[in-house]
Protein backbone atom coordinates (compact mmCIF):
# COMPACT_ATOMS: atom_id res chain seq x y z
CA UNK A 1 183.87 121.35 207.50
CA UNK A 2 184.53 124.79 206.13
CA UNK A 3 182.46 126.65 203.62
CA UNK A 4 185.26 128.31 202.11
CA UNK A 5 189.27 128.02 200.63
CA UNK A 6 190.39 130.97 202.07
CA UNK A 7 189.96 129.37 205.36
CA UNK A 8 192.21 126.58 204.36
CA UNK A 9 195.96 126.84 204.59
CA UNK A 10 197.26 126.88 200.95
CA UNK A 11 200.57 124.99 201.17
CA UNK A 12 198.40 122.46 203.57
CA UNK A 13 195.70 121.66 200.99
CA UNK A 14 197.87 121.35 197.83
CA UNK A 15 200.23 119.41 199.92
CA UNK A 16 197.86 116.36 199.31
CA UNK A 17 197.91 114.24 196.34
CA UNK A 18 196.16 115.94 193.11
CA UNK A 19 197.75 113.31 190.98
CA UNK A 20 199.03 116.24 189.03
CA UNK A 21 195.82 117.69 188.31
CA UNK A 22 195.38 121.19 188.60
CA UNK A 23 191.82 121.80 189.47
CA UNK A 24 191.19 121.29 192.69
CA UNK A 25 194.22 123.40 193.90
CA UNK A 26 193.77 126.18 196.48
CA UNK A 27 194.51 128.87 193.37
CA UNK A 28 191.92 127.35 190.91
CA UNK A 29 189.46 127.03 194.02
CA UNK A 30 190.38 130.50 194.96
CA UNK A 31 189.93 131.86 191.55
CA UNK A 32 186.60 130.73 191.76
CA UNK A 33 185.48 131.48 194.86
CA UNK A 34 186.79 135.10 194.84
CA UNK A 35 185.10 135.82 190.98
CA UNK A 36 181.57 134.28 192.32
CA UNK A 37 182.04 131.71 189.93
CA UNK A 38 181.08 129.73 192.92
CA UNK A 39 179.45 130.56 195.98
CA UNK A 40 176.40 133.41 196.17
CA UNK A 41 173.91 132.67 193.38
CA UNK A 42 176.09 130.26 191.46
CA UNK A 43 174.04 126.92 192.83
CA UNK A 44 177.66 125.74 193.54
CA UNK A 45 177.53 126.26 197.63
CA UNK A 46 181.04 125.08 199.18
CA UNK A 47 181.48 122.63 201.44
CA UNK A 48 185.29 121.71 202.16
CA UNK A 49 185.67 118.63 204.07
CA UNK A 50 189.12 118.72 206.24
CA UNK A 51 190.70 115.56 208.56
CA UNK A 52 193.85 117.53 210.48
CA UNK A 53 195.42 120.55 209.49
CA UNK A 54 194.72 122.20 213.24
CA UNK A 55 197.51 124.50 214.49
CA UNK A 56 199.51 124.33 210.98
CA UNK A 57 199.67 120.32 211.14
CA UNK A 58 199.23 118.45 207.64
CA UNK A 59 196.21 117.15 206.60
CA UNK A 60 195.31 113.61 206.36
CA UNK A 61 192.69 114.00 203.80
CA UNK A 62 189.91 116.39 202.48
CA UNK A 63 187.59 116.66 199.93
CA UNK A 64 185.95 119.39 197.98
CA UNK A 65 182.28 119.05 198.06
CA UNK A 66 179.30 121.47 196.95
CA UNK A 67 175.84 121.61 197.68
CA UNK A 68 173.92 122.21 194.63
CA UNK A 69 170.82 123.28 193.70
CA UNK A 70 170.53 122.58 189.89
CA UNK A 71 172.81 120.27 187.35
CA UNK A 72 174.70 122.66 184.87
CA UNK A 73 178.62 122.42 184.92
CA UNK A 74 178.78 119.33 185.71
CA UNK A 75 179.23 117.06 182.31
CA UNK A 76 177.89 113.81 183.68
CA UNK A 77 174.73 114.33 183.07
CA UNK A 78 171.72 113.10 185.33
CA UNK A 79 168.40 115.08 184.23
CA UNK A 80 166.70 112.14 183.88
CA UNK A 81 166.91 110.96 187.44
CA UNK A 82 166.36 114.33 188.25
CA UNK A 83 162.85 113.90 186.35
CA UNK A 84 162.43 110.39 187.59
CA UNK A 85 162.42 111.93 191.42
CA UNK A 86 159.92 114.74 190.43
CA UNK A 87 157.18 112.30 188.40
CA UNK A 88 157.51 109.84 191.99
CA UNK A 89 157.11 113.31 194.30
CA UNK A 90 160.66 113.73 195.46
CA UNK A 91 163.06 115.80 195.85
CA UNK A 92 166.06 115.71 193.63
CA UNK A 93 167.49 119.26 194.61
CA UNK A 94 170.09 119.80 196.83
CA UNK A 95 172.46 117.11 196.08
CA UNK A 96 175.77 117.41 197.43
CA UNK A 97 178.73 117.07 194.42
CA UNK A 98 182.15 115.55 194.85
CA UNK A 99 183.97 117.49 191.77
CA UNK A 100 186.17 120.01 189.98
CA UNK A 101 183.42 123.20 189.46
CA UNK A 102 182.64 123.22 186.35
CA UNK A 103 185.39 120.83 184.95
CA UNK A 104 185.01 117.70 183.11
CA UNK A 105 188.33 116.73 183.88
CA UNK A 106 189.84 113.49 185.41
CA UNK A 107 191.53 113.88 188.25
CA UNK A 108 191.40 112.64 192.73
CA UNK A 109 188.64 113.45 194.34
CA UNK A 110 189.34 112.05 197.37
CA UNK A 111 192.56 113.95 198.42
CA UNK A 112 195.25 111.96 200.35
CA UNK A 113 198.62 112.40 201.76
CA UNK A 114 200.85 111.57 198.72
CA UNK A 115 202.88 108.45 199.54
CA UNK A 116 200.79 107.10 202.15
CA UNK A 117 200.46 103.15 202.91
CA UNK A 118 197.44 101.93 200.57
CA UNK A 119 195.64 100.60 204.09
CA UNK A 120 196.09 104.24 205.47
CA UNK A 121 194.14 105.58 202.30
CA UNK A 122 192.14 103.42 202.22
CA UNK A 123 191.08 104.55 206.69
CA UNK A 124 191.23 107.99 205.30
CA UNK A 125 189.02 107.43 202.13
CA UNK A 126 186.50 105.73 204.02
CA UNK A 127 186.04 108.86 206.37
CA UNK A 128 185.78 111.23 204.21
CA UNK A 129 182.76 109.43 202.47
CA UNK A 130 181.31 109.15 205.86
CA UNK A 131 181.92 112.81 206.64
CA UNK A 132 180.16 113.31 203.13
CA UNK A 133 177.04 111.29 203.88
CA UNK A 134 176.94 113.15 207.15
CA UNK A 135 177.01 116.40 205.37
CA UNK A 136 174.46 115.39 202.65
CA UNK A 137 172.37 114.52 205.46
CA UNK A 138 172.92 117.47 207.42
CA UNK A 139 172.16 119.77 203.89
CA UNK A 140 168.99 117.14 202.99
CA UNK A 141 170.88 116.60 199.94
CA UNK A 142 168.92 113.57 198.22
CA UNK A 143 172.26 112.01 197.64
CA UNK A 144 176.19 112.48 196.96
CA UNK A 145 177.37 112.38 193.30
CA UNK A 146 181.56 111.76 192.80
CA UNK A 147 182.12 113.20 188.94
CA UNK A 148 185.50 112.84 187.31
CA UNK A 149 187.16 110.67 189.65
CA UNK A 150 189.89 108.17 188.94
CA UNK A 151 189.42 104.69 188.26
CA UNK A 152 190.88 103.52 191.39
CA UNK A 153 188.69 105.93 193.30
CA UNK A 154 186.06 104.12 191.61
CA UNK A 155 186.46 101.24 192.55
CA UNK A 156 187.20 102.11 196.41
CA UNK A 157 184.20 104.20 196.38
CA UNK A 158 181.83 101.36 194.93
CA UNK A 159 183.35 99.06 198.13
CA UNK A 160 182.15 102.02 199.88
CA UNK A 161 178.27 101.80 198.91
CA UNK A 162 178.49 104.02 195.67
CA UNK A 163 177.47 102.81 192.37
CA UNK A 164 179.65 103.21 189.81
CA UNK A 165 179.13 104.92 186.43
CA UNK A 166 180.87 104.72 182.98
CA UNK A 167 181.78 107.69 180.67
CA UNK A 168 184.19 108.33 178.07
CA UNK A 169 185.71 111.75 176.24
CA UNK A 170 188.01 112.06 174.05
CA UNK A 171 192.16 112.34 175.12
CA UNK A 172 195.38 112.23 173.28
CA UNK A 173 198.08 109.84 174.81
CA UNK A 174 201.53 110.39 173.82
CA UNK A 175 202.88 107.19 172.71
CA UNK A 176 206.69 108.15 172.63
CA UNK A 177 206.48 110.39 170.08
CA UNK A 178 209.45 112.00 169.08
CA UNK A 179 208.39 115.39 167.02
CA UNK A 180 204.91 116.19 165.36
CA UNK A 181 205.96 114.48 162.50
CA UNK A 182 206.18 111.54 164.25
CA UNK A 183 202.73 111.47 165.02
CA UNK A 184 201.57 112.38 162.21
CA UNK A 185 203.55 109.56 160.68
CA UNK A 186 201.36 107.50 162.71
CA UNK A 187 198.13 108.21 161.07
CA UNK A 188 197.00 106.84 157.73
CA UNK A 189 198.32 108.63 154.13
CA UNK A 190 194.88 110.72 154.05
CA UNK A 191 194.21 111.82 157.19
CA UNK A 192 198.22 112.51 157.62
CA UNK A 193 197.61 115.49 154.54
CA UNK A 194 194.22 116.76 156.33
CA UNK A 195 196.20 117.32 159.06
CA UNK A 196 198.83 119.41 157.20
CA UNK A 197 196.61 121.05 154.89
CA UNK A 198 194.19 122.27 158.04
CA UNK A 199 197.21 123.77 159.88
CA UNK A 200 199.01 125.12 156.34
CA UNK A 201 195.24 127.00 155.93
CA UNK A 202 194.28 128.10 159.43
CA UNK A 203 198.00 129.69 159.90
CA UNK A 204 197.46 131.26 156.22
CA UNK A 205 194.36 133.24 157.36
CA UNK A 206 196.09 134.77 160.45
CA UNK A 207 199.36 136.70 161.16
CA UNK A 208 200.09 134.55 163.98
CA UNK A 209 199.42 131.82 166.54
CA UNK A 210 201.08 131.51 168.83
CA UNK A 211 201.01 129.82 172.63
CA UNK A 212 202.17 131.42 175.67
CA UNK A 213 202.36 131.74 179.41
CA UNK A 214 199.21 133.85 179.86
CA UNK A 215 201.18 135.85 182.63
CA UNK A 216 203.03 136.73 179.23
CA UNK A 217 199.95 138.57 177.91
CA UNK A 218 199.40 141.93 177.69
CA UNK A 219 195.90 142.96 180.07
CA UNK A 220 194.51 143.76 177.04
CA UNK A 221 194.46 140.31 175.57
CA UNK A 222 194.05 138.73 178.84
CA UNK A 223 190.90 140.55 178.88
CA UNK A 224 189.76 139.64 175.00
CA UNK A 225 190.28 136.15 175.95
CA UNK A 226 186.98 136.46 178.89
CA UNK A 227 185.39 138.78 175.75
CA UNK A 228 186.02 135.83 173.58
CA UNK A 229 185.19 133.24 175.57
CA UNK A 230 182.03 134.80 176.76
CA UNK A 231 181.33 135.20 173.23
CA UNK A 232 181.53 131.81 172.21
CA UNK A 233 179.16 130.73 175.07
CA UNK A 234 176.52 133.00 173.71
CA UNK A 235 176.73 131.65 170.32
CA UNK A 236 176.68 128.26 171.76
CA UNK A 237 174.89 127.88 175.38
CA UNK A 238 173.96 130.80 176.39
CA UNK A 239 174.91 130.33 180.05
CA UNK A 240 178.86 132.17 181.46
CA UNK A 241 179.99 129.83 184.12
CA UNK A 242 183.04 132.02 184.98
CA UNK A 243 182.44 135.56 186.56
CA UNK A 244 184.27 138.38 185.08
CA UNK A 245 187.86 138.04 186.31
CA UNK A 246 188.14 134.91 186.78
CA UNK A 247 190.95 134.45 184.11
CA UNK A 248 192.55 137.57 185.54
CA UNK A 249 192.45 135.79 189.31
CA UNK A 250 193.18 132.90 187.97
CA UNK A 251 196.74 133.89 186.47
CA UNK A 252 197.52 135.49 189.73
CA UNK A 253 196.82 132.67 191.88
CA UNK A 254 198.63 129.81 189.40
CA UNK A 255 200.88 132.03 187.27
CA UNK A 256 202.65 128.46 185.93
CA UNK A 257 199.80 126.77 185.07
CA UNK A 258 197.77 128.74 182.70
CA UNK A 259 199.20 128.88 179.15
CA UNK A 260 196.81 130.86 176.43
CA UNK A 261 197.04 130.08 172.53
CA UNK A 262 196.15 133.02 170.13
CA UNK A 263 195.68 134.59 166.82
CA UNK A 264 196.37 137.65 165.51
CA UNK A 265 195.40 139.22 162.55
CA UNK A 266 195.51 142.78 161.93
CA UNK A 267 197.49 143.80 165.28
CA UNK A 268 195.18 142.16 167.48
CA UNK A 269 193.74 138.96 168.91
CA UNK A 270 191.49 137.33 166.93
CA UNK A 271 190.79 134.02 168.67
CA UNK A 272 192.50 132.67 171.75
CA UNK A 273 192.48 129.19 173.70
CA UNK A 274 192.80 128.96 177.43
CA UNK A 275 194.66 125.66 178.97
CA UNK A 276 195.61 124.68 182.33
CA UNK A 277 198.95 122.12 182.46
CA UNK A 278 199.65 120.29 185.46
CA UNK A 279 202.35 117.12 186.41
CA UNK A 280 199.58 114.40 184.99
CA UNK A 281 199.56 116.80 181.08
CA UNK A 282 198.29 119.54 179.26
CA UNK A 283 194.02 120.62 180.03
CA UNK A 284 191.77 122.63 177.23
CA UNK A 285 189.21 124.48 178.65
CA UNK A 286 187.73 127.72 176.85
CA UNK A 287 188.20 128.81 173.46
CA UNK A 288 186.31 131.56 171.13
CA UNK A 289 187.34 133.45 168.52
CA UNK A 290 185.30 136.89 166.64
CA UNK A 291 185.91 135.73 163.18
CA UNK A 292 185.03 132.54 161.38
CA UNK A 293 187.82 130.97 159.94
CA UNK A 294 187.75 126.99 158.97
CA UNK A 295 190.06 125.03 160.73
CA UNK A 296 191.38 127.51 163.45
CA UNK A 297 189.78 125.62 165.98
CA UNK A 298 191.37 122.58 165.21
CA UNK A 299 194.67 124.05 165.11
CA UNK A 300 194.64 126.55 168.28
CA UNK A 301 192.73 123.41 170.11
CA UNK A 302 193.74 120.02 168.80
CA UNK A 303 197.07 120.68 166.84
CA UNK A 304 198.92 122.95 169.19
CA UNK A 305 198.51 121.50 172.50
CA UNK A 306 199.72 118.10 171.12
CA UNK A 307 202.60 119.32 169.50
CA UNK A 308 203.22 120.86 173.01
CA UNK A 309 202.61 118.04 174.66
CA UNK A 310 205.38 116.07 172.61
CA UNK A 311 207.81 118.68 172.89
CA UNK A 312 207.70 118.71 176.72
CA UNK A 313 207.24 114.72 176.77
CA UNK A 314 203.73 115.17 178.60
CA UNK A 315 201.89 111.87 178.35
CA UNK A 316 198.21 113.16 178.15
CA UNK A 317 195.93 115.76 176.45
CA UNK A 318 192.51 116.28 177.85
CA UNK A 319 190.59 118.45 175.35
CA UNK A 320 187.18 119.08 177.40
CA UNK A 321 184.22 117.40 177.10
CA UNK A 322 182.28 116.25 173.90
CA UNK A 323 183.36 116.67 170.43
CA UNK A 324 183.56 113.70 167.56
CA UNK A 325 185.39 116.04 165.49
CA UNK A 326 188.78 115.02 168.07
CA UNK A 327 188.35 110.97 166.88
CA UNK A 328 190.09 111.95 163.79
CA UNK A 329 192.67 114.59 165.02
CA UNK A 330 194.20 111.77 167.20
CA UNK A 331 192.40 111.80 170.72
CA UNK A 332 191.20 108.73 171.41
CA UNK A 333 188.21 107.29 173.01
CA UNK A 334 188.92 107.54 177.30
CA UNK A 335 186.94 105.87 179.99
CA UNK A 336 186.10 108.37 182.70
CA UNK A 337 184.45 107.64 186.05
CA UNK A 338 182.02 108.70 188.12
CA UNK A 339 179.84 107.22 191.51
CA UNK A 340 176.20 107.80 192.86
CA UNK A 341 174.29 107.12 195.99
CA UNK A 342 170.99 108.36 196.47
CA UNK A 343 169.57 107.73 199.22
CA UNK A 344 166.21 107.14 198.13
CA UNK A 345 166.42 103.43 198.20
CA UNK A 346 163.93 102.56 195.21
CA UNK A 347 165.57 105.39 193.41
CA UNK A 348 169.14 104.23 194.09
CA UNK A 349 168.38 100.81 192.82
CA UNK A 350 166.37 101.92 189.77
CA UNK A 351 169.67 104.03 188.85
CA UNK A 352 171.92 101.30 189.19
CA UNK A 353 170.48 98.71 187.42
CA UNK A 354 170.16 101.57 184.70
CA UNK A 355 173.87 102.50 184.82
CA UNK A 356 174.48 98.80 184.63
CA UNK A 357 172.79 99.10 180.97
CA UNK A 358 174.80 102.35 180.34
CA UNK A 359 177.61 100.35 181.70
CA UNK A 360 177.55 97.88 178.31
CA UNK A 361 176.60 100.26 175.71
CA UNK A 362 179.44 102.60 176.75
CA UNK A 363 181.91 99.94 176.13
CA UNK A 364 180.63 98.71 172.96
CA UNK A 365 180.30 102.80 171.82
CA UNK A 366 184.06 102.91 172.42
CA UNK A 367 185.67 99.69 170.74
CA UNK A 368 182.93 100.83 167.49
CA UNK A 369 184.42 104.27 167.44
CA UNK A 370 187.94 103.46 168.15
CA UNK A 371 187.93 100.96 164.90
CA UNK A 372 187.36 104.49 162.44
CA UNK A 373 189.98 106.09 164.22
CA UNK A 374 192.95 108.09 162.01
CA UNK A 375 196.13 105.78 162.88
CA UNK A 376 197.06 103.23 160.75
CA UNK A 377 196.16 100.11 162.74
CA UNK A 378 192.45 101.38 162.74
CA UNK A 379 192.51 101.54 159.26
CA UNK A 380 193.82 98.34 158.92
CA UNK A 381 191.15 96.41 161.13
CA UNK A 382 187.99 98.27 159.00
């Protein structure tokens, strides 16, 4: 175990299979840890679990885990259990956290050797879950949390003593589409002209939008986009999870990844949009903007990345957590995954048989919502 990335050989760790996710590489990790986005006073403590990688040898597996001493960032929520523990007289907090740092995106948790035989994973899987109830134990974490994982990690990880958890956001899927207008030929007659007339209005107000390498930026509208984005969390939450710099460190450290949209009005930025894009698709992750103009969210946020995403061929869009407002832009309801242990055993079986409830009204939630979707078959089968 090592409590930080630095201490990790970069070409070792992102050697493993992120399933073309970028957030758990070295530079995203490092971009973190370097800002104080995690680590110090955060409540994010790191705790990298390594198998190999002595002497320069690869590593057979590793996982990034974080000892935690509150819930924010995480986007799979679990206050209540929190509040179960402290009516009952126990303690909820620390509680180790298999996950992306404040990232509600899908991606492998449990890193492996890409290509390896499935039974070899499998070995490999099932030590690192032991090496993380050894470490929760070690920490007197009340219990080891997986958030954002794959389905098949899932799965593995309930054969493993976890109990699974359902979820859902809100994703785009490229089905083949050939140009914009293809999709857009997709959707019904009305919400086919919303579409148009919310990108004909937002690019109206604006002298440009544009979306760009944010290596490509000027300083100066590298830093707006932290002003702006710290901005937007005051209007909205109150709490910054990023330290200042962490965009800056973050372009440094993954130069290809990080793409920025923004407007300009007046011979400045206006608004901007920060993505990540990896192998699996394109990742929204902070927006703000310091005027008010209708629809320029939907268009630097929703419209944009998908027409990206078609014009590279990318198969997925991952716009963030929450947000009803995407059903109708064309992101579609997504399962996403999650698994719990806690280790206090009436509390462990009180949360699954509740997540077992979740479970069926999560399901039913989707199929209602994807019925009032914008495409044609949805309208079609109300």
């Amino acid at each position: 175990m090592v409590r930080s990335i630095a201490d990790v050989a970069p070409g070792a760790w992102d050697a493993l299979d992120h399933g073309g996710s970028p957030f758990l590489r070295h530079g995203f990790l490092s971009a973190l840890e370097e800002t104080g986005s995690i680590g110090g006073g955060s409540g994010w403590q790191p705790r990298y679990l390594v198998i190999g990688g002595e002497r320069g040898a690869p590593i057979a597996g590793a996982v990034a885990a974080f000892v935690k001493d509150h819930s924010y960032g995480e986007f799979i929520f679990d206050w209540e259990w929190a509040r179960a523990s402290e009516r009952a007289g126990l303690r909820y907090y620390p509680k180790l956290v298999i996950a992306a740092p404040v990232t509600p995106a899908t991606g492998p948790r449990l890193l492996l050797p890409p290509g390896a035989p499935p039974d070899q994973r499998r070995r490999a899987a099932a030590a690192l879950v032991s090496g993380a109830r050894r470490l929760a134990a070690d920490e007197g974490c009340s219990g080891i949390h997986v958030l954002f994982c794959t389905g098949e990690e899932q799965a593995l990880l309930a054969e493993l003593g976890l109990a699974p958890r359902a979820s859902f956001q809100f994703h785009w899927h490229n089905r083949g589409y050939r140009d914009f207008a293809d999709f857009l030929a997709a959707m019904s007659s009305r919400r086919r002209k919303q579409a148009r007339k919310e990108r004909e209005r937002a690019r109206a107000a604006v002298d440009s939008i544009d979306l760009v390498l944010a290596r490509e930026l000027p300083p100066a509208e590298l830093a707006t986009m932290d002003r702006l984005y710290r901005r937007n969390v005051d209007a909205h939450w109150g709490t910054a999870y990023l330290e200042p710099g962490f965009f800056e460190r973050l372009v440094e450290r993954m130069p290809a990844s990080v793409l920025v949209a923004r407007a300009r009005a007046g011979g400045r930025m206006v608004a901007g949009a920060l993505f990540l894009e990896g192998e699996r698709g394109l990742y929204g992750r902070y927006w703000g903007a310091e005027v008010d103009i209708p629809n320029l969210h939907f268009e630097m946020c929703v419209w944009l990345p998908i027409e990206r995403c078609i014009e590279r061929g990318a198969p997925l869009y991952e716009a963030g957590a929450q947000g009803g407002h995407k059903l109708l832009r064309g992101l579609e309801p997504s399962p996403t995954y999650s698994a719990h242990l806690l280790f206090h055993p009436a509390l462990d079986r009180a949360v699954r048989r509740a997540l077992e409830e979740e479970a069926l009204a999560v399901e039913h939630h989707m199929r209602r919502i994807a019925a009032v979707g914008p495409f044609k078959a949805s309208e079609e089968s109300t």
